[in-house]
Protein backbone atom coordinates (compact mmCIF):
# COMPACT_ATOMS: atom_id res chain seq x y z
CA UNK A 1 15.81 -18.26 4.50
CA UNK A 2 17.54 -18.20 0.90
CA UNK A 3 16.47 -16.20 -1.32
CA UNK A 4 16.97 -16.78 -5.70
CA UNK A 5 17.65 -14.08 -8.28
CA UNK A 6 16.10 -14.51 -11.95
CA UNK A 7 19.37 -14.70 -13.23
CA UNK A 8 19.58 -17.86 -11.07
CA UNK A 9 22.15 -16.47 -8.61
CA UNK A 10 21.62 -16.69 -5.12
CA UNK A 11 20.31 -13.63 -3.63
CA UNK A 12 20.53 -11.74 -0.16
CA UNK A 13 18.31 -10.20 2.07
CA UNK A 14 19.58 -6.82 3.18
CA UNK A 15 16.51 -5.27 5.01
CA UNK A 16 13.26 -6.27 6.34
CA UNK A 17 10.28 -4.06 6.99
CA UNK A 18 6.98 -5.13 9.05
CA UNK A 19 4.08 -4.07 6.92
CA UNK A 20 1.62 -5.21 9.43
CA UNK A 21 1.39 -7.91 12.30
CA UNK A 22 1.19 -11.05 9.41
CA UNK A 23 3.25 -9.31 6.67
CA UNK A 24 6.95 -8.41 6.39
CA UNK A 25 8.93 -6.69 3.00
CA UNK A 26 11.90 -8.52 2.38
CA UNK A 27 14.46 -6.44 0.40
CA UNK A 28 16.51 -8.42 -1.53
CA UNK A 29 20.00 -8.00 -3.61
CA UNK A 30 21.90 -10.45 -6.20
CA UNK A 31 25.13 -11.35 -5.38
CA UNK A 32 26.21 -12.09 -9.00
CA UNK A 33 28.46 -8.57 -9.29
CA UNK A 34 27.41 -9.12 -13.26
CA UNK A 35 23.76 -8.99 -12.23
CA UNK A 36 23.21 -6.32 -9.29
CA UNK A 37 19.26 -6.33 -9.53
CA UNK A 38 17.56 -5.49 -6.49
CA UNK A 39 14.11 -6.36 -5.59
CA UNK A 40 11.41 -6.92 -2.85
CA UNK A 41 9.87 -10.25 -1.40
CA UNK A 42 6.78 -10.40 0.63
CA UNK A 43 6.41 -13.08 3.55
CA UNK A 44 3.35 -13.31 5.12
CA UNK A 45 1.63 -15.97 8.11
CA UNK A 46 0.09 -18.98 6.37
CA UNK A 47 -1.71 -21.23 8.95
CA UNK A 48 -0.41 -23.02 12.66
CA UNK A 49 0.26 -26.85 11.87
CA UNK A 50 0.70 -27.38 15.62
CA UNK A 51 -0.66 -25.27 18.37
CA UNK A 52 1.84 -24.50 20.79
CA UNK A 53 1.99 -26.70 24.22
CA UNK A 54 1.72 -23.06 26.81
CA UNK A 55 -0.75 -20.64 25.69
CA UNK A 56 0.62 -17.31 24.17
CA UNK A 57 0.00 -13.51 25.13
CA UNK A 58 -2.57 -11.86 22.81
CA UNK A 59 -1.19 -8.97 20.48
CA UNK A 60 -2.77 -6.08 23.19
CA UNK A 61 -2.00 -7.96 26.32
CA UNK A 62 0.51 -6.18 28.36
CA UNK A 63 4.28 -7.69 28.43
């Protein structure tokens, strides 16, 4: 995944936290040395364009 700065650098993602079972915080630096702003990105589950062809375990199903 590529990430952008507002300066219009490209930016980096240096962490990654779960927030909850559809939501992640992306933590994200510019690479431009000149620039150095940090910030944080969330990415969240949209929607399943194709179901998968085996069935998957349930979040509280034993592994």
């Amino acid at each position: 995944m590529r990430v952008k700065c507002s300066c219009g650098s490209k930016g980096a993602i240096r962490n990654s936290k779960k927030e909850s079972h559809d939501l992640s915080a992306l933590y994200c630096q510019c690479l431009d040395v000149n620039c150095g702003m940090t910030w944080v990105s969330h990415l969240t589950y949209s929607h399943t364009l194709k179901k998968p062809l085996k069935p998957f375990k349930e979040r509280n199903e034993p592994t």
